[in-house]
C-alpha atoms as a PDB file:
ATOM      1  CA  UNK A   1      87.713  73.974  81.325  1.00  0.00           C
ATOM      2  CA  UNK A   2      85.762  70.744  79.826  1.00  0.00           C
ATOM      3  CA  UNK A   3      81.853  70.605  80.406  1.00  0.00           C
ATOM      4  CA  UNK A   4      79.801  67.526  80.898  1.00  0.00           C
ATOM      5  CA  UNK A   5      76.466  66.361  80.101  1.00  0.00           C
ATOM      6  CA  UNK A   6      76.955  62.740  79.525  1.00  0.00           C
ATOM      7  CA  UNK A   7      74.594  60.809  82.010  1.00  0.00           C
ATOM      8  CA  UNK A   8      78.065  58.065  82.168  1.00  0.00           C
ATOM      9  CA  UNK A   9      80.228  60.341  82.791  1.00  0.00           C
ATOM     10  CA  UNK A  10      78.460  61.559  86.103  1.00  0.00           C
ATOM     11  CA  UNK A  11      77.949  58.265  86.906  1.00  0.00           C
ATOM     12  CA  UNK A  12      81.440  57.646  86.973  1.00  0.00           C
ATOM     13  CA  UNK A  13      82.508  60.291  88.844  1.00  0.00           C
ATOM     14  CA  UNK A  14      80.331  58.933  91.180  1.00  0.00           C
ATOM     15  CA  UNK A  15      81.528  55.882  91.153  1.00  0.00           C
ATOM     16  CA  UNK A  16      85.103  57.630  91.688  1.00  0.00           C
ATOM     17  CA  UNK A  17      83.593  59.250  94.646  1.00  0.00           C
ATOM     18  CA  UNK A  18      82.340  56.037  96.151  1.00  0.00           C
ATOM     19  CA  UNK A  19      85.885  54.564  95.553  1.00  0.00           C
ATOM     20  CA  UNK A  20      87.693  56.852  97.321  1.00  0.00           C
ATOM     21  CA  UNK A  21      85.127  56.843 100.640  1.00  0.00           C
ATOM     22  CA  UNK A  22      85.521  52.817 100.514  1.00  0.00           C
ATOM     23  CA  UNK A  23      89.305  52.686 100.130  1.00  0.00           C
ATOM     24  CA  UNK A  24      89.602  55.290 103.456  1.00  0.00           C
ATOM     25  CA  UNK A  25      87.196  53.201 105.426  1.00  0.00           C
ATOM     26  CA  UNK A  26      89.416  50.246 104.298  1.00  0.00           C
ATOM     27  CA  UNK A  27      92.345  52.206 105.432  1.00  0.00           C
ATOM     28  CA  UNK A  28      90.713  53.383 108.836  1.00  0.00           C
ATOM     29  CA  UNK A  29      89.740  49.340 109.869  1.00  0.00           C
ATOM     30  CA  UNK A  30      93.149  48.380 108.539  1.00  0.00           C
ATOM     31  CA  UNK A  31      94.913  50.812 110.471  1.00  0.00           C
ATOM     32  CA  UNK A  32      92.733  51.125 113.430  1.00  0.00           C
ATOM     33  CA  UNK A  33      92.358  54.636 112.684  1.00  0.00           C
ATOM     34  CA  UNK A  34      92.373  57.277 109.963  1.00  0.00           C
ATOM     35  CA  UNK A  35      90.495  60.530 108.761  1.00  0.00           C
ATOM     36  CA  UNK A  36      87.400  58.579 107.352  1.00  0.00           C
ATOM     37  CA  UNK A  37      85.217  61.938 108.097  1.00  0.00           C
ATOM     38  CA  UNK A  38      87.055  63.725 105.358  1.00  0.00           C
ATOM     39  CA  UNK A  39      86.332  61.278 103.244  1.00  0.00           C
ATOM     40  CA  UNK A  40      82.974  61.397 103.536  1.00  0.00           C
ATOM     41  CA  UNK A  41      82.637  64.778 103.460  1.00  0.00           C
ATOM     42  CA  UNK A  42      85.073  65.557 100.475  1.00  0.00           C
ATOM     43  CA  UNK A  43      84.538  62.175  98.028  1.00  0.00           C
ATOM     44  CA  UNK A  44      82.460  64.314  94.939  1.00  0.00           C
ATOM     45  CA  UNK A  45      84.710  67.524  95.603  1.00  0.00           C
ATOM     46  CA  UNK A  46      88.098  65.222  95.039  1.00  0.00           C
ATOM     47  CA  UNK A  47      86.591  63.024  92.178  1.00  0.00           C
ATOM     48  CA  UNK A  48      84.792  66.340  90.275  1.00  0.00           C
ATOM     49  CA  UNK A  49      88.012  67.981  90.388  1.00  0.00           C
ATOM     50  CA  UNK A  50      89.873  64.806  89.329  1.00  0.00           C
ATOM     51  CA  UNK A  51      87.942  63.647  86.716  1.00  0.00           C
ATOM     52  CA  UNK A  52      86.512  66.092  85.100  1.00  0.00           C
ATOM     53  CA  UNK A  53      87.111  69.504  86.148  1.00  0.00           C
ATOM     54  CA  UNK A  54      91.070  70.081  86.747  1.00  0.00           C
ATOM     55  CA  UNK A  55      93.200  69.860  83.005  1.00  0.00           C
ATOM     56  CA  UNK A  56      96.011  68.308  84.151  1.00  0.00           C
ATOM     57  CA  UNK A  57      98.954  66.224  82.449  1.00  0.00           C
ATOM     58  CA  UNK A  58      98.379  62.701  81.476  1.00  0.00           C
ATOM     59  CA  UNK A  59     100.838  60.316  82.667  1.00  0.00           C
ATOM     60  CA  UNK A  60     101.928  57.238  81.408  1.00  0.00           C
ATOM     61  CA  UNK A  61     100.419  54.716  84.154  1.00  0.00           C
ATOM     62  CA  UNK A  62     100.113  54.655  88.145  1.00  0.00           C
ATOM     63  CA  UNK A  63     102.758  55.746  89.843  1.00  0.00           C
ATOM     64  CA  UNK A  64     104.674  54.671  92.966  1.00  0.00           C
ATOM     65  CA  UNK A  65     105.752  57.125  95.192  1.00  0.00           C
ATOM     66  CA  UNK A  66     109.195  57.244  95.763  1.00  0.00           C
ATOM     67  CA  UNK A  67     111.430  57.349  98.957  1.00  0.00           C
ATOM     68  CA  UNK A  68     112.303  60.048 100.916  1.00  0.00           C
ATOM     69  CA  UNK A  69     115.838  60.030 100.515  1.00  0.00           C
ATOM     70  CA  UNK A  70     116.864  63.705 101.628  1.00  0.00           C
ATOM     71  CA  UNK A  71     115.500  67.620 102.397  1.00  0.00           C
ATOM     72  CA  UNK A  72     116.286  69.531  98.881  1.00  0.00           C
ATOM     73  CA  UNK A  73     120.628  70.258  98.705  1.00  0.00           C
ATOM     74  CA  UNK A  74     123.467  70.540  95.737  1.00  0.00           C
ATOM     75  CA  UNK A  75     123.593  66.935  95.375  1.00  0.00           C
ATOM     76  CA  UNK A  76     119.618  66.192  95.472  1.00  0.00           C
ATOM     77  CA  UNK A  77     116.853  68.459  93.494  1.00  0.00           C
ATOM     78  CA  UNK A  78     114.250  69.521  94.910  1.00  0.00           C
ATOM     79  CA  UNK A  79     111.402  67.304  94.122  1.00  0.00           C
ATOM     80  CA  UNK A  80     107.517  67.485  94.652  1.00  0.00           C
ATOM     81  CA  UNK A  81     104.664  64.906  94.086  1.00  0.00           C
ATOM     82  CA  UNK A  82     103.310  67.270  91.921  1.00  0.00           C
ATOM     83  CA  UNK A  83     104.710  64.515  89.364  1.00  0.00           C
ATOM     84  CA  UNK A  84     101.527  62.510  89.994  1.00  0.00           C
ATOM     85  CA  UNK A  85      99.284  65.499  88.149  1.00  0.00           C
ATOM     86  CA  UNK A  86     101.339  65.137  85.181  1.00  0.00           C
ATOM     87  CA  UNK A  87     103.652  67.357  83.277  1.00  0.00           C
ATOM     88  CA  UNK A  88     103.057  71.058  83.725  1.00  0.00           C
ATOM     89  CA  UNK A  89     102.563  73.274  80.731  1.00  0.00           C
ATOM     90  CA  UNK A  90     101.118  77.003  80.176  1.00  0.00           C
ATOM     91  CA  UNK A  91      97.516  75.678  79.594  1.00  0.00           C
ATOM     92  CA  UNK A  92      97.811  73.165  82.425  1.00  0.00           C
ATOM     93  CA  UNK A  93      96.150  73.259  86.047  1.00  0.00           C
ATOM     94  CA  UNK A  94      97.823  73.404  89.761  1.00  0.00           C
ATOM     95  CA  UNK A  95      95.981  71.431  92.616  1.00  0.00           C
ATOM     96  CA  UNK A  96      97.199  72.996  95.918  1.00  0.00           C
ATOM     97  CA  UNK A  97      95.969  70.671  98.921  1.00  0.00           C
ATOM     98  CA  UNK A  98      95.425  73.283 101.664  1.00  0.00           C
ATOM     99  CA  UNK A  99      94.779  71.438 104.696  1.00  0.00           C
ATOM    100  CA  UNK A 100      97.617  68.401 104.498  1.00  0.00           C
ATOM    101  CA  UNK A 101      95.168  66.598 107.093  1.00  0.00           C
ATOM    102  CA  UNK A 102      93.125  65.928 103.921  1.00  0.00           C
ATOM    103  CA  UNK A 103      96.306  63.855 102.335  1.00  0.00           C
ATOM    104  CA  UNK A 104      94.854  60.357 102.739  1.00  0.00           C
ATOM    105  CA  UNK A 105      91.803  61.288 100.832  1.00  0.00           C
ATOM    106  CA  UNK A 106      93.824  62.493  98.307  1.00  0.00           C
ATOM    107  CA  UNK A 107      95.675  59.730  98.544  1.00  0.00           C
ATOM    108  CA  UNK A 108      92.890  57.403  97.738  1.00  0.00           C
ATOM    109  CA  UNK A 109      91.663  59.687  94.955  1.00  0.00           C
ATOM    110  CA  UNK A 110      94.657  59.271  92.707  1.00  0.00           C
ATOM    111  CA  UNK A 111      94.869  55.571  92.893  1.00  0.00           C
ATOM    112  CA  UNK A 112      91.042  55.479  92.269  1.00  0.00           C
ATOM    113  CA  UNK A 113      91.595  57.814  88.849  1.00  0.00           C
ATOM    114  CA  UNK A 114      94.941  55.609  87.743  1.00  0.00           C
ATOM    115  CA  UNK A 115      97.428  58.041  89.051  1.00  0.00           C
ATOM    116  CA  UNK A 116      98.738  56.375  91.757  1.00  0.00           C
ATOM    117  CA  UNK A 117      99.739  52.547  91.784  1.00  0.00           C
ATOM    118  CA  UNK A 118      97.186  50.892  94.571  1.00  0.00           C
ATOM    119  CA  UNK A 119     100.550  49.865  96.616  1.00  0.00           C
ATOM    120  CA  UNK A 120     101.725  53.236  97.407  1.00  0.00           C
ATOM    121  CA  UNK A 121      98.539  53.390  99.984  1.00  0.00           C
ATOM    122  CA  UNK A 122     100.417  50.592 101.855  1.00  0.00           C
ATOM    123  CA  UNK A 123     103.400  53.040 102.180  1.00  0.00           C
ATOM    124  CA  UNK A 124     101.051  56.108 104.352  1.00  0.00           C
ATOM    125  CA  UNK A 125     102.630  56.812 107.292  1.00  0.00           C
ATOM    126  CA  UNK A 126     105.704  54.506 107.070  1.00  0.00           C
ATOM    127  CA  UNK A 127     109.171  55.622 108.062  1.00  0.00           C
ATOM    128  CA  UNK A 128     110.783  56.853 104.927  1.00  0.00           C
ATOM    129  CA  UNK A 129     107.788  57.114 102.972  1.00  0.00           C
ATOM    130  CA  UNK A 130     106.598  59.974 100.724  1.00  0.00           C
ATOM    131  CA  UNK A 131     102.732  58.717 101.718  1.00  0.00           C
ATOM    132  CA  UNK A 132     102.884  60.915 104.717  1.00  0.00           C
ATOM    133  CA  UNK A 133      99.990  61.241 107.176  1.00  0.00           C
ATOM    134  CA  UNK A 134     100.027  64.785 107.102  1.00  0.00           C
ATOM    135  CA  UNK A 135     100.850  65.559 103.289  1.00  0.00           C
ATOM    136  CA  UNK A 136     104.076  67.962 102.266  1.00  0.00           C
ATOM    137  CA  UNK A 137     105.694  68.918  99.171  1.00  0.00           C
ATOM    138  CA  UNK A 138     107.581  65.705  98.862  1.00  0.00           C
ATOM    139  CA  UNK A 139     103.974  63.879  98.914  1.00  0.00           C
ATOM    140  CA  UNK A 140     101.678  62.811  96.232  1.00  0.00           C
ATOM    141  CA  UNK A 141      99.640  65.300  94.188  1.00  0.00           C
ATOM    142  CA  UNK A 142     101.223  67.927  96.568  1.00  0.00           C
ATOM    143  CA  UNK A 143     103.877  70.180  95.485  1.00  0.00           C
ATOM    144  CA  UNK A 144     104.115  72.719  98.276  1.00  0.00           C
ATOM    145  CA  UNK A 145     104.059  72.354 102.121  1.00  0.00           C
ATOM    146  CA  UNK A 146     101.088  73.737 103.700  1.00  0.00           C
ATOM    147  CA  UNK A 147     102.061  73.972 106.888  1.00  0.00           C
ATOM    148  CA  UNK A 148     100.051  75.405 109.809  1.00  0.00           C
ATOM    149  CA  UNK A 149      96.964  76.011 108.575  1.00  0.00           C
ATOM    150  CA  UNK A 150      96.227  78.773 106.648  1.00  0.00           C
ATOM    151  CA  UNK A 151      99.316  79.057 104.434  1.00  0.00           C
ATOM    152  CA  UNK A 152      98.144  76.857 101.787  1.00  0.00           C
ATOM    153  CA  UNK A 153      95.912  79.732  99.970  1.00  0.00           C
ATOM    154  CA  UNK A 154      98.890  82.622 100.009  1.00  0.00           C
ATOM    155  CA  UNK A 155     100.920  79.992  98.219  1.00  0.00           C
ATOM    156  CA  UNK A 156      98.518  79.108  96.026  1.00  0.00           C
ATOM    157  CA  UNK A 157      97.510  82.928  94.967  1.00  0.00           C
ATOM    158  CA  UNK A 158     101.188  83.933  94.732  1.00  0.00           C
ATOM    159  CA  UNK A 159     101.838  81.308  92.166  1.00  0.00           C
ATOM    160  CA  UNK A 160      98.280  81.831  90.370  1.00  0.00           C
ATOM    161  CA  UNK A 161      99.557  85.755  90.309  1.00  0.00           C
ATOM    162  CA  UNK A 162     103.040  84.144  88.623  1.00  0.00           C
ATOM    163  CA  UNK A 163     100.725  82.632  86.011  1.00  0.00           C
ATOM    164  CA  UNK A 164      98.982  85.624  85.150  1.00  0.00           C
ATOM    165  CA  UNK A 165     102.268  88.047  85.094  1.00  0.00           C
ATOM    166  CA  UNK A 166     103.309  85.291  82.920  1.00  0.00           C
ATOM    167  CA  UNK A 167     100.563  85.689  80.691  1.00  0.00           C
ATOM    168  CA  UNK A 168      99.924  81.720  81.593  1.00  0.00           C
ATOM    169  CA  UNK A 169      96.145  80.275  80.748  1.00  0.00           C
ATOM    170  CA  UNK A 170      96.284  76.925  83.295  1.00  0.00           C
ATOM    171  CA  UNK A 171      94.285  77.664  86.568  1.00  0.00           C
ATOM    172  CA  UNK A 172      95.212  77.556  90.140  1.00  0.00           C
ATOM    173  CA  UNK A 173      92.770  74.892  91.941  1.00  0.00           C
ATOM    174  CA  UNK A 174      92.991  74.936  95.702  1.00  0.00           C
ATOM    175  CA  UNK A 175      91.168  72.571  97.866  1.00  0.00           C
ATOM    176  CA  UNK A 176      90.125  74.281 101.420  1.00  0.00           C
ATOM    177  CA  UNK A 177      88.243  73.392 105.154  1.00  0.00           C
ATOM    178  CA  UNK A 178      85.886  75.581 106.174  1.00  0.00           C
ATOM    179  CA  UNK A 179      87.386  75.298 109.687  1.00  0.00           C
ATOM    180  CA  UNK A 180      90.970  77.066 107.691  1.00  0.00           C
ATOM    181  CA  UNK A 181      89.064  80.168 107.299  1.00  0.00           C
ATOM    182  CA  UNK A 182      89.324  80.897 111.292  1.00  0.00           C
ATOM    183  CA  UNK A 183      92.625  81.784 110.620  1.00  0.00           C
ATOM    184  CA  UNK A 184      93.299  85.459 109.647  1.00  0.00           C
ATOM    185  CA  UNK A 185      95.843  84.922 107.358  1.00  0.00           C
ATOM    186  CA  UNK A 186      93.386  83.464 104.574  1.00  0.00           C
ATOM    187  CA  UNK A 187      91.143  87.007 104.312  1.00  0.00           C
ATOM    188  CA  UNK A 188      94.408  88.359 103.855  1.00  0.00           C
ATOM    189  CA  UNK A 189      95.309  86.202 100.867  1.00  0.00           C
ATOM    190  CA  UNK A 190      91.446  86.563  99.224  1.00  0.00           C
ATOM    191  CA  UNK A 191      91.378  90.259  99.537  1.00  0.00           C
ATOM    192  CA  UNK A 192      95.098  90.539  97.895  1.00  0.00           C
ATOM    193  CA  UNK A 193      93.778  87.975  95.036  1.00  0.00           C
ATOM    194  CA  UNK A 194      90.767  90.163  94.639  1.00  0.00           C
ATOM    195  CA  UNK A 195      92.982  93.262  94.373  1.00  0.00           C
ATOM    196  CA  UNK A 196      95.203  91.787  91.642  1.00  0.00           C
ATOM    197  CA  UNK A 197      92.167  90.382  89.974  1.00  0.00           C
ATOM    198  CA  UNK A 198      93.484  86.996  89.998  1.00  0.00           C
ATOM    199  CA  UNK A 199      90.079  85.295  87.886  1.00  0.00           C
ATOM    200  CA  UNK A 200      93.009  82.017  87.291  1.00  0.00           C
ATOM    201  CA  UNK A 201      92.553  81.216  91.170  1.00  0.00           C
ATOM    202  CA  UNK A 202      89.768  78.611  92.131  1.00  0.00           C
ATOM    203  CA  UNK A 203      89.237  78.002  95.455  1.00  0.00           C
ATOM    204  CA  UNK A 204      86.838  74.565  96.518  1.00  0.00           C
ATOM    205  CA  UNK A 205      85.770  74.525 100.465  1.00  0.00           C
ATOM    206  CA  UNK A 206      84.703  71.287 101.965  1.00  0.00           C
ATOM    207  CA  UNK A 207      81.932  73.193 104.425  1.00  0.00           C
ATOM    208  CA  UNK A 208      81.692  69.984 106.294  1.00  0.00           C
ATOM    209  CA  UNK A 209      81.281  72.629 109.443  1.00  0.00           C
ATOM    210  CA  UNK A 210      83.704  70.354 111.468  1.00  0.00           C
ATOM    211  CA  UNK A 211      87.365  70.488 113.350  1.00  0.00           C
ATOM    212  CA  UNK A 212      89.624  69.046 115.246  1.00  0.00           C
ATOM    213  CA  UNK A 213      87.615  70.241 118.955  1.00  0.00           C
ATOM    214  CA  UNK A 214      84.239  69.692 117.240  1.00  0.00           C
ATOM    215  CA  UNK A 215      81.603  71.234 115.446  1.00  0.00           C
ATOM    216  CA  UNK A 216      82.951  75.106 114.160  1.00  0.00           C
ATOM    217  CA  UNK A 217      80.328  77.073 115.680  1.00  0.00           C
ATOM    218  CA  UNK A 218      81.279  75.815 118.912  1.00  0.00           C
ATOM    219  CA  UNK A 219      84.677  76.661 118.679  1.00  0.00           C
ATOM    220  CA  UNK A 220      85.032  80.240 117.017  1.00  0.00           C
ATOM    221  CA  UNK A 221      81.905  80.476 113.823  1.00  0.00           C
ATOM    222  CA  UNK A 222      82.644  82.370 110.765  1.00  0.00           C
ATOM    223  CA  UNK A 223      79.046  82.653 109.229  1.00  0.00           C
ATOM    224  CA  UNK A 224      77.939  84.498 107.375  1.00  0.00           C
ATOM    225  CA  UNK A 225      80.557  82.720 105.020  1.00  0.00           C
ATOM    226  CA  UNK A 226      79.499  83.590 101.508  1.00  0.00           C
ATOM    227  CA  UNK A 227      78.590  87.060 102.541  1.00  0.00           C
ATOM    228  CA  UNK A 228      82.336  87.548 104.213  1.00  0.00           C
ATOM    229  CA  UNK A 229      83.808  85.996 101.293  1.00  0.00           C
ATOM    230  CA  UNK A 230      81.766  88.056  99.015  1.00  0.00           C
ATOM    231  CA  UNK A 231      82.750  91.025 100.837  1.00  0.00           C
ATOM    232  CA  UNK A 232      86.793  90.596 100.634  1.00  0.00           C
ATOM    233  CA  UNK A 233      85.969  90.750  96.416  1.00  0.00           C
ATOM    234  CA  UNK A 234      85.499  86.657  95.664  1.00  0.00           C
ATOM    235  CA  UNK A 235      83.158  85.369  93.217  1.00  0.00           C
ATOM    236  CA  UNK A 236      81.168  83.311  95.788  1.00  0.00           C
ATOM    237  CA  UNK A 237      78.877  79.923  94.569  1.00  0.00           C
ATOM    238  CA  UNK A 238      77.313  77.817  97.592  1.00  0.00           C
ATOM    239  CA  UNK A 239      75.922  74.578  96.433  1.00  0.00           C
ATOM    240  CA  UNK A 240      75.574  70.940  97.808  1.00  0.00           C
ATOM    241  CA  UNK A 241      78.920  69.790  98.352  1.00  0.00           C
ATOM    242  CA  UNK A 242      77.706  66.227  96.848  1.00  0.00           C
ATOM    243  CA  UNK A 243      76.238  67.518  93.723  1.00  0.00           C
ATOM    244  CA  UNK A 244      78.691  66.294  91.149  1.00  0.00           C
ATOM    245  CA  UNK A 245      77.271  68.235  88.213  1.00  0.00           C
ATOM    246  CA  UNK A 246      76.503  71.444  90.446  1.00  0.00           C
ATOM    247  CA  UNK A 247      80.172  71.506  91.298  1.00  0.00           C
ATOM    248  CA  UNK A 248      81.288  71.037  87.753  1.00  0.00           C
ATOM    249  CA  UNK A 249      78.900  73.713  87.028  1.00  0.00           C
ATOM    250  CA  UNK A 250      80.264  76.295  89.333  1.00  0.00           C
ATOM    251  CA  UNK A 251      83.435  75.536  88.316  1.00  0.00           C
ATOM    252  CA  UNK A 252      82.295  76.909  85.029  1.00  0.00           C
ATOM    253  CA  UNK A 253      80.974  80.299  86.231  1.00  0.00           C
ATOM    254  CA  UNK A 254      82.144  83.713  84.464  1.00  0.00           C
ATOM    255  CA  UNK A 255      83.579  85.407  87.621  1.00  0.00           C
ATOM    256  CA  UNK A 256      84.890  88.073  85.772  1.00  0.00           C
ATOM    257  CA  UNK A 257      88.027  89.878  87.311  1.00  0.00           C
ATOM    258  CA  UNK A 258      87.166  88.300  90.695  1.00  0.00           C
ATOM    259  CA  UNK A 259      89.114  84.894  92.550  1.00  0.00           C
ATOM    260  CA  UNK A 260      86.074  81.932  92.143  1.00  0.00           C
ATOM    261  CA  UNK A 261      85.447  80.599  96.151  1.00  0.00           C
ATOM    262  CA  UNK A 262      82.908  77.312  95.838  1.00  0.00           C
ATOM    263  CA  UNK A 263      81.290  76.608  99.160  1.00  0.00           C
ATOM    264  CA  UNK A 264      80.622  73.234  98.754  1.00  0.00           C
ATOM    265  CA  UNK A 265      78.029  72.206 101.777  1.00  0.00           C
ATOM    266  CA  UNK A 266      78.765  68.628 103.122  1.00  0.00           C
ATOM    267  CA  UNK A 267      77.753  65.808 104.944  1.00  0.00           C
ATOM    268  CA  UNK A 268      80.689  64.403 107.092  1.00  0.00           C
ATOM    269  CA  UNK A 269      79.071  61.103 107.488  1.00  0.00           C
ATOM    270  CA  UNK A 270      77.842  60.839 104.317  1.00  0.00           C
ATOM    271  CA  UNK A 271      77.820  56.993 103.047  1.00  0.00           C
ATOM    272  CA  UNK A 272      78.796  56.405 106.671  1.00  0.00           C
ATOM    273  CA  UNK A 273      76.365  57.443 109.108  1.00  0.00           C
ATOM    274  CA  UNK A 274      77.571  55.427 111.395  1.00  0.00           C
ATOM    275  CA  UNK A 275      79.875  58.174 111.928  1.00  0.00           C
ATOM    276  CA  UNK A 276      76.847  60.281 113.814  1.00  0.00           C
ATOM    277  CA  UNK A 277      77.422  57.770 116.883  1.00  0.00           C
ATOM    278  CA  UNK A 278      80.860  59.796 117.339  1.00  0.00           C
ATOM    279  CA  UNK A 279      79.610  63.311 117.091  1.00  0.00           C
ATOM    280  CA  UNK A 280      80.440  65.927 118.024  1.00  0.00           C
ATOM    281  CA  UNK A 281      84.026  64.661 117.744  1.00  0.00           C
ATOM    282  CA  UNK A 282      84.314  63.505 113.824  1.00  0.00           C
ATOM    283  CA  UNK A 283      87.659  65.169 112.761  1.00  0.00           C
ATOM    284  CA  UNK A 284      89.618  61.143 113.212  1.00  0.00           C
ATOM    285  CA  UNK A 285      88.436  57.972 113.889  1.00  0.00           C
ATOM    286  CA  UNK A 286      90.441  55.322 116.094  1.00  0.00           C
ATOM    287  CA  UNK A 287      88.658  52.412 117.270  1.00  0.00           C
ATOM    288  CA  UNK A 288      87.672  52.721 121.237  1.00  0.00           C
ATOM    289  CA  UNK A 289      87.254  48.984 121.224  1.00  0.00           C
ATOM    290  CA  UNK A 290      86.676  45.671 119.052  1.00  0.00           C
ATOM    291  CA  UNK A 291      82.951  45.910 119.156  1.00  0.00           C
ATOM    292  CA  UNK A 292      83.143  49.621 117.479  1.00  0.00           C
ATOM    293  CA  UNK A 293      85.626  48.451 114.674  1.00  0.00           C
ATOM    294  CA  UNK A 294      83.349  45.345 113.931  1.00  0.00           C
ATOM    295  CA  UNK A 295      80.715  48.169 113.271  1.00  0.00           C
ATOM    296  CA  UNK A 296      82.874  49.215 110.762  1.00  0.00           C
ATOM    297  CA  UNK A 297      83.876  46.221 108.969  1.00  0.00           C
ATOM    298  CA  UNK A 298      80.090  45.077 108.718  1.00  0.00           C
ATOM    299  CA  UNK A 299      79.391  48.226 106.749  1.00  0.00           C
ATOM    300  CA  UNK A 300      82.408  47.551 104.288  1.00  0.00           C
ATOM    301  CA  UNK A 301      81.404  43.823 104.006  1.00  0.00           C
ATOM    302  CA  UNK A 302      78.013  45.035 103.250  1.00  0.00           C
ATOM    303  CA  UNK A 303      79.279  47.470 100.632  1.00  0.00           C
ATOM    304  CA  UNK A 304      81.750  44.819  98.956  1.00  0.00           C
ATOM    305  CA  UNK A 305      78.512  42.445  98.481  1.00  0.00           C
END
């Protein structure tokens, strides 16, 4: 795990982070729609991860996603866009993107750290395209299909449990949504990575306390988080979800024995709060009329001046 004290190299991690928020609200006006909230919300979590915290493979320059020529058979491999983390080795990390919803921030983030060639954003949501709007394995930076949500963390401690029967030293990174953590299936997978003592699993949630039907505590709460978390046998850190070297620092934490969980607190509008104007409903933005999307494009004018 690398450390970081350099005032430049925080700065350009934040500069990441602002990249990624600008190129999804370029995306959103573009498309008349897109998950801009997430954006908002995760920026710092995806850049951290990207530039500093996750050791991943170098690769030679940006990639361009391929086509999606065929589901896995005899005559074609099964291939994942884990390619666009670089080669995997022993000492190497895995990114799991739980919630696929999350795929056009990602997305964004590897263009913005030169792993992804700025023309495969053009490609999102296209027939035949890898860029899917919902990510799967095929997708880049993913490498397994998360499904409904919820299966994204078994996956993810099943292969970190792999890694440690394999006496492997590379970490298991998983990005999360709070909202995720409604679904039973998840306690299940913490409380079987806390019985195997699987210290290789890292698990980031974007608290941004927002879904798909509104804000979480209207729908079905799961406060206290760090204190259910805590009690299923994770190494628990809460911090501000937009503190670049607070994350970097938790990431660092001794945890012992015990999975790491990082509840990183958010701000879904941050950058944006023009956003608040659509509360409670923030989970995707599509343009109502012209006079809302010219909102939209005055803030990006005034951020390219």
């Amino acid at each position: 795990m690398k450390t970081i004290n350099e005032k430049s190299k925080l700065s350009l991690i934040k500069k990441t982070a602002d990249g990624i928020r600008k190129r999804v609200l370029e995306h959103t006006i573009t498309n008349n729609g897109g998950y801009l909230s997430q954006a908002c919300s995760s920026a710092e979590i995806f850049a951290s991860l990207y530039e500093e915290i996750m050791n991943l493979g170098s690769i030679e320059a940006p990639m361009m996603p391929e086509q999606f020529v065929s589901v896995p058979n005899k005559n074609f491999p099964f291939k994942t866009g884990a390619d666009f983390n670089g080669k995997k080795s022993e000492e190497t990390d895995r990114f799991i993107l739980s919630p696929a919803q999350y795929a056009l921030v990602l997305y964004a983030a590897l263009v913005e750290v030169g792993r992804m060639d700025n023309e495969g954003m053009l490609q999102f949501n296209k027939d035949g395209s890898t860029v899917e709007m919902i990510g799967a394995e095929h997708s880049p930076g993913m490498e397994v299909m998360t499904g409904s949500l919820g299966q994204g963390l078994s996956q993810a401690s099943g292969i970190a449990m792999a890694r440690k029967l394999k006496g492997e030293t590379g970490n298991v990174w998983v990005f999360m949504s709070d909202g995720e953590f409604q679904s039973g299936q998840n306690w299940e997978a913490i409380q079987a990575a806390s019985f195997h003592e699987l210290s290789n699993l890292k698990i980031i949630v974007d608290v941004n306390r927002q879904q798909c039907d509104g804000a979480i505590s209207s729908v079905m709460t799961i406060e206290p988080f760090d204190t259910r978390l805590s009690s299923f046998g994770a190494h628990v850190v809460s911090l501000n979800g937009h503190d670049i070297q607070g994350i970097i620092d938790a990431a660092n934490v001794d945890t012992g024995n015990k999975p790491l969980v990082i509840l990183a607190n958010t701000n879904p509008s941050e950058g944006f709060e023009l956003l608040n104007k659509r509360a409670p409903k923030l989970h995707y933005v599509r343009f109502t009329s012209a006079e809302e999307k010219s909102m939209y494009e005055k803030v990006l004018a005034d951020i390219n001046k």
